[in-house]
Protein backbone atom coordinates (compact mmCIF):
# COMPACT_ATOMS: atom_id res chain seq x y z
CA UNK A 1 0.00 0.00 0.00
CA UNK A 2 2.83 2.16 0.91
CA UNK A 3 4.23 1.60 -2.58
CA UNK A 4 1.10 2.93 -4.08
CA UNK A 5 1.15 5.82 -2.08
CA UNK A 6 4.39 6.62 -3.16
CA UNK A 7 3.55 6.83 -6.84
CA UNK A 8 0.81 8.66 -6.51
CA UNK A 9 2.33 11.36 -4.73
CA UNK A 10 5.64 11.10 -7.18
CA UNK A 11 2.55 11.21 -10.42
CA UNK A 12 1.06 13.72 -8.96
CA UNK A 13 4.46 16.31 -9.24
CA UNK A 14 4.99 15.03 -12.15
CA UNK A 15 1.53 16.32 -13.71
CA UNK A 16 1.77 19.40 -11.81
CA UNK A 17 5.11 19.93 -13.56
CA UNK A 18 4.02 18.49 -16.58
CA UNK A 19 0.47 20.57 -16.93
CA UNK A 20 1.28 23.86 -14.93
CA UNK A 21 3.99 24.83 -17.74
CA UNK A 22 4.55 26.99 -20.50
CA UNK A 23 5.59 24.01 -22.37
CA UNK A 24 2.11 22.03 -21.96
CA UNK A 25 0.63 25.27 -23.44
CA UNK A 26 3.61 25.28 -26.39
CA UNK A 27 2.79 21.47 -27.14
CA UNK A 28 -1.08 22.21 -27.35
CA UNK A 29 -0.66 24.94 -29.39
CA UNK A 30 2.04 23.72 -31.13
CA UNK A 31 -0.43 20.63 -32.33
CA UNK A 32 -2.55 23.02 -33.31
CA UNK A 33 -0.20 25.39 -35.67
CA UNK A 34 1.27 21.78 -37.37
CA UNK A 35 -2.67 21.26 -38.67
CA UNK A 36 -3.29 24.46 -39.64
CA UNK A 37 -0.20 24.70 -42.32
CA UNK A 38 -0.81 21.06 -42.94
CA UNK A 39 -4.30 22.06 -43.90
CA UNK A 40 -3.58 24.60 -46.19
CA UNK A 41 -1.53 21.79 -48.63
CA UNK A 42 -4.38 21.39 -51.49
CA UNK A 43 -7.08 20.47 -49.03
CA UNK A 44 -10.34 22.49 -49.85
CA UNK A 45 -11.11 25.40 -47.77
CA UNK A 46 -14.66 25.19 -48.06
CA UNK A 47 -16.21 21.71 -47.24
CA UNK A 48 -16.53 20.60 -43.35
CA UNK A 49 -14.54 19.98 -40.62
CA UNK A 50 -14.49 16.40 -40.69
CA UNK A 51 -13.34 15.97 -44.13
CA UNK A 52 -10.15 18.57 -43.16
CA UNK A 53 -9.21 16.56 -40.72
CA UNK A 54 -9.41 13.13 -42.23
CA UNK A 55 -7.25 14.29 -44.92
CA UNK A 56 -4.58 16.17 -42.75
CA UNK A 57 -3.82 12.83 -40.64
CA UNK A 58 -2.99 11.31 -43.55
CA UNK A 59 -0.43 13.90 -44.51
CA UNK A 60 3.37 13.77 -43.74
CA UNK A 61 3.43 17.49 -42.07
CA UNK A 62 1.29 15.85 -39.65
CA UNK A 63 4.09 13.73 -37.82
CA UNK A 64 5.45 16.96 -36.63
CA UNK A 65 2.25 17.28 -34.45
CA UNK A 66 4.05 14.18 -32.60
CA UNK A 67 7.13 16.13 -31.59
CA UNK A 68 4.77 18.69 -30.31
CA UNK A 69 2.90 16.49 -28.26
CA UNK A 70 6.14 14.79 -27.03
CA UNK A 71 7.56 18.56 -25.93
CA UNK A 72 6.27 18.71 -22.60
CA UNK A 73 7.56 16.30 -20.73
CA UNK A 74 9.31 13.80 -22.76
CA UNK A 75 12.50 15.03 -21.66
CA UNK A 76 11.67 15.11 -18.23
CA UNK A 77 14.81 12.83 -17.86
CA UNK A 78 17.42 14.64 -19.22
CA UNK A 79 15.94 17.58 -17.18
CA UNK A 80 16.24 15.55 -13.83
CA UNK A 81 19.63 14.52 -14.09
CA UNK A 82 20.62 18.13 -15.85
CA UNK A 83 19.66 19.31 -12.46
CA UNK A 84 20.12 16.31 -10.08
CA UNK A 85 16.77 16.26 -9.04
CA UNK A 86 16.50 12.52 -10.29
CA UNK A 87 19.09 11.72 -6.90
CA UNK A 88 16.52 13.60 -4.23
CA UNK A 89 13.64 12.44 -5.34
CA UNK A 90 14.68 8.75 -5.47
CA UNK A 91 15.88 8.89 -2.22
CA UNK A 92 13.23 10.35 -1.32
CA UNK A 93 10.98 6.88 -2.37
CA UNK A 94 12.28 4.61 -4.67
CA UNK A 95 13.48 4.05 -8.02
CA UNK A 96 10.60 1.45 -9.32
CA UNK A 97 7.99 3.98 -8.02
CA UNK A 98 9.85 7.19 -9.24
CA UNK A 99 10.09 5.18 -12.91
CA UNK A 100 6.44 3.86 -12.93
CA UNK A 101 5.39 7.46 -12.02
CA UNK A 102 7.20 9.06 -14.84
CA UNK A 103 6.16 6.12 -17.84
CA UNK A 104 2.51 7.23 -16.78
CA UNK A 105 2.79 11.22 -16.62
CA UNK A 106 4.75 10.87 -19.54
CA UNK A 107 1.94 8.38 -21.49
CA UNK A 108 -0.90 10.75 -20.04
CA UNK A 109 0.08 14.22 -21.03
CA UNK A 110 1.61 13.77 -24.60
CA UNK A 111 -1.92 11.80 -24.87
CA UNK A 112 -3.89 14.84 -23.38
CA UNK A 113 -1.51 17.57 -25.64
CA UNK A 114 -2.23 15.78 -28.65
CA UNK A 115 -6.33 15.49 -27.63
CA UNK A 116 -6.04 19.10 -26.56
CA UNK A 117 -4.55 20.27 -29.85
CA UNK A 118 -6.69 18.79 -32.09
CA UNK A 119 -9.56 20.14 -30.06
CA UNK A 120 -8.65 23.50 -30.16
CA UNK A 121 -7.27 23.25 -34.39
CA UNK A 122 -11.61 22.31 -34.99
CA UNK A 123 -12.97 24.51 -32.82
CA UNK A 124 -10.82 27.41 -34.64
CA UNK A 125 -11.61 25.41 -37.51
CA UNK A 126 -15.48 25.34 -37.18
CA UNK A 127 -15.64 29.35 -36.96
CA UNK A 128 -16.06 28.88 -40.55
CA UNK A 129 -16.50 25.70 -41.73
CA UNK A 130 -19.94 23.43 -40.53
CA UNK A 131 -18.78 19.93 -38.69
CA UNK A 132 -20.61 17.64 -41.12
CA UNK A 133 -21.83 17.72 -44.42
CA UNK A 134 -24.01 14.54 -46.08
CA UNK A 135 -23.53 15.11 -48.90
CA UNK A 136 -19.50 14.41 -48.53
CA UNK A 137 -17.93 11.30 -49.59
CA UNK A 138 -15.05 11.52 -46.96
CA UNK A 139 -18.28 12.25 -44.13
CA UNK A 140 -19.80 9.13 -45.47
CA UNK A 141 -16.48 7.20 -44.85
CA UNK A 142 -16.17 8.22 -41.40
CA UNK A 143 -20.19 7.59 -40.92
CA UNK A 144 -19.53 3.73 -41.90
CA UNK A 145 -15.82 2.79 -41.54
CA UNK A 146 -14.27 5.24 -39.14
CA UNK A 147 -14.21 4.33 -35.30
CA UNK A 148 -16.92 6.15 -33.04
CA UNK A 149 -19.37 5.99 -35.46
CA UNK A 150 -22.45 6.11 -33.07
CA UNK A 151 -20.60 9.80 -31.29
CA UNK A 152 -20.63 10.70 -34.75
CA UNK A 153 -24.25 9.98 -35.73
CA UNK A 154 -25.20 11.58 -32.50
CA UNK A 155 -24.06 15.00 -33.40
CA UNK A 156 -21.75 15.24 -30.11
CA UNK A 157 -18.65 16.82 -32.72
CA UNK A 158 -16.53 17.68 -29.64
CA UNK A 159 -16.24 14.35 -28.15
CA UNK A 160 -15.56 12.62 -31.64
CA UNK A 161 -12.65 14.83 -31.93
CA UNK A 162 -11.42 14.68 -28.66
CA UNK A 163 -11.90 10.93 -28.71
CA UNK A 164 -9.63 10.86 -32.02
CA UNK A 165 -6.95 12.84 -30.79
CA UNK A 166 -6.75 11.16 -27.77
CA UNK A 167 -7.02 7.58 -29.70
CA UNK A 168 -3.50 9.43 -32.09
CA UNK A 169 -2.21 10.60 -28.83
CA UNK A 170 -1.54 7.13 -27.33
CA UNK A 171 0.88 6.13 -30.06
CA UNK A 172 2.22 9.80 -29.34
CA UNK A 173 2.77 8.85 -26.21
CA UNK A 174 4.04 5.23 -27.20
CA UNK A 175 7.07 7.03 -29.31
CA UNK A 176 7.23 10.18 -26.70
CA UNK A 177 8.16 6.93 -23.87
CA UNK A 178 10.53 6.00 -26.71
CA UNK A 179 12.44 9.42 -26.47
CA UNK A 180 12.32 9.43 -22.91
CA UNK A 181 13.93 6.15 -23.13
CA UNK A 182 16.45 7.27 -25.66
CA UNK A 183 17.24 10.31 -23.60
CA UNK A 184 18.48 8.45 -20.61
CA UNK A 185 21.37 7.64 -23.15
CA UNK A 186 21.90 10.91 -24.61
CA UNK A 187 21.38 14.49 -23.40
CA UNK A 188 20.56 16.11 -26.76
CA UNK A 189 17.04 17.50 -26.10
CA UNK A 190 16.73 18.04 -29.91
CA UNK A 191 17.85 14.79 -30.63
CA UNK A 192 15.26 13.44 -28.08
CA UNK A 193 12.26 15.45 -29.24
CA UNK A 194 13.08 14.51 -32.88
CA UNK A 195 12.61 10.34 -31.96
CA UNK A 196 8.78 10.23 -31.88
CA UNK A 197 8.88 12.04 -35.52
CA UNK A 198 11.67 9.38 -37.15
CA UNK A 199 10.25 6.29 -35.35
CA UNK A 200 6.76 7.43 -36.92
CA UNK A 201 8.07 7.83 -40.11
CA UNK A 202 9.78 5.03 -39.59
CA UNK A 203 7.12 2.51 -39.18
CA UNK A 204 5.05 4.31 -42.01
CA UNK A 205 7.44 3.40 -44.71
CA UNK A 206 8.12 0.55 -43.90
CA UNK A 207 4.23 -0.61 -41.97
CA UNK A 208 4.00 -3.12 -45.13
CA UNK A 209 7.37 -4.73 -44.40
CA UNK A 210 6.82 -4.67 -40.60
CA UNK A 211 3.06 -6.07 -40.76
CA UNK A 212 2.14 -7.14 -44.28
CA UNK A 213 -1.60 -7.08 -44.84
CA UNK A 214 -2.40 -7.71 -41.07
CA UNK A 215 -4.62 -4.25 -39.99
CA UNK A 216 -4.74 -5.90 -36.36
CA UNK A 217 -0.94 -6.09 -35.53
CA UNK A 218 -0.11 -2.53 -38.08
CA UNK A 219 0.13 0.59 -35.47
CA UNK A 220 -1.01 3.22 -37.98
CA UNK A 221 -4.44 1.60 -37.89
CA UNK A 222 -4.64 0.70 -34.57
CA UNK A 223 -4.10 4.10 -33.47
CA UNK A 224 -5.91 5.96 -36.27
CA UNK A 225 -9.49 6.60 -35.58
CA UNK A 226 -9.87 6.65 -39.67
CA UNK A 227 -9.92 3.07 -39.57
CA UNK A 228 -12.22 0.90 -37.44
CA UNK A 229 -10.63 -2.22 -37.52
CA UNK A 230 -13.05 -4.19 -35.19
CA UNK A 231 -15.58 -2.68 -36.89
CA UNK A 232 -17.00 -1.98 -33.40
CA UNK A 233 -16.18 1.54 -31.83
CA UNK A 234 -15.47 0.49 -28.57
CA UNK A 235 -13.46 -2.51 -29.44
CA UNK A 236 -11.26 -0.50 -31.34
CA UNK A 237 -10.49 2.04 -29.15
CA UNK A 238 -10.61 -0.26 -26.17
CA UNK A 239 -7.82 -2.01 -28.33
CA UNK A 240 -5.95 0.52 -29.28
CA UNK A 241 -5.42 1.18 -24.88
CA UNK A 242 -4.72 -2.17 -24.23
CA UNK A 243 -2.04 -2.36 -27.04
CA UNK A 244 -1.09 1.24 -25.72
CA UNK A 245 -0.84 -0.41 -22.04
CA UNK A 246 1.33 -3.41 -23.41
CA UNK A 247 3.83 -0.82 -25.03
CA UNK A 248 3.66 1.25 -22.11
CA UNK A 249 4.70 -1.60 -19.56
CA UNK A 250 7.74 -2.85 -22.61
CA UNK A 251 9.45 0.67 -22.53
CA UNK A 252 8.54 1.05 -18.59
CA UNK A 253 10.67 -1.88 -17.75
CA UNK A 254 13.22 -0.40 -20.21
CA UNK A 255 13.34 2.93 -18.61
CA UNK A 256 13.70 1.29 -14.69
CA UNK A 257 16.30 -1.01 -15.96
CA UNK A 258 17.94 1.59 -17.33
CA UNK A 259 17.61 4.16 -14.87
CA UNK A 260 19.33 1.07 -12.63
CA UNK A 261 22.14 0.65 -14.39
CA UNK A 262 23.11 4.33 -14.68
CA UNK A 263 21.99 5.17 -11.35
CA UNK A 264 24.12 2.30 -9.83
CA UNK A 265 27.34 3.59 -12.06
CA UNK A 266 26.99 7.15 -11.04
């Protein structure tokens, strides 16, 4: 119990930190900016929000969105050691709780920057462009093989979008854990931010070699709510968090063995 107690209160600095910062505002906005410019490459000014964004997560200015996202606290590592808080607070609990407390801050607010940002781009959007439209064939896509169809069909715009950036801001968070990881072997911050943008672009030209024909197993559909490969909306998104989880507890165990080895040669 004590051990719970102990992550909590180091997750609960961390979001503090994390949340209470001009960065989290930078990464929101930041997110936001990336779709903007992306949306003004050839995509029609005048149809609906849904069709804008549909089109823009499919585009390769997109993936900057990810280093965005991964801004606020994906370096949070470099930045402890940088200034020796890592040693205090460690000693302050322990290292499995301090690690476990950072995988999940780090997970939960590139998720939430990347929901955030997408929120605000349609609202800003939607000043002068309707949500929906019928009559579109892209609107008709997302009506019958996008994920959260029935939000959609309700009207409830807000919570579709925020419910697709959050679903894109999981695998943000899977590659920001990445560059957290990577950072606890170099101390280039640029370098760092830069890994969720290569590993994305990464695994997009090269998703056929890596997973063939199998939609199940291929990360750009699990995690993009353009696809619905359950063809049930909660299914899908239920497993796009549980493979989110699974690659969340890989790079955990990463980071804390890691953090073990350089704490105990320091």
């Amino acid at each position: 119990m004590g051990r719970k107690v102990k992550v909590f209160n180091y997750l609960k600095v961390d979001l503090i930190r994390a949340m209470w910062s001009w960065k989290f505002l930078i990464g929101i906005l930041g997110v936001c900016l990336v779709m903007y410019i992306a949306s003004l490459e050839g995509i029609a000014s005048d149809t609906n929000v849904t069709y804008v964004v549909w089109l823009i997560v499919y585009g390769m200015l997109f993936m900057i969105s990810l280093v965005f996202s991964a801004f606020p606290f994906a370096g949070c590592f470099c930045e402890d050691f940088e200034q020796k808080f890592a040693y205090s607070q460690i000693e302050r609990g322990n290292m499995k709780s301090y690690a476990i407390a950072k995988v999940i801050a780090i997970m939960l607010v590139t998720s939430i920057t990347m929901m955030l940002g997408m929120v605000l781009y349609v609202s800003l959007l939607h000043i002068k462009l309707p949500w929906f439209s019928e009559e579109d064939a892209i609107c008709q896509s997302a009506l019958t093989l996008g994920g959260f169809r029935a939000i959609l069909q309700k009207e409830w715009y807000y919570l579709y979008f925020a419910l697709f950036g959050l679903q894109y801001g999981i695998l943000a968070g899977i590659l920001a854990l990445l560059a957290a990881y990577v950072s606890l072997y170099i101390t280039n911050k640029l370098l760092v931010l830069s890994v969720p943008f290569m590993s994305f672009y990464f695994i997009s030209y090269y998703s056929r070699a890596l997973f063939g024909d199998l939609e199940k197993i291929n990360l750009i559909y699990i995690f993009n709510a353009t696809f619905n490969i359950w063809d049930n909306d909660i299914f899908s998104f239920g497993y796009a968090v549980l493979v989110g989880l699974i690659f969340m507890i890989i790079l955990g165990s990463l980071i804390f063995a890691k953090l073990k080895r350089k704490m105990n040669y320091e």
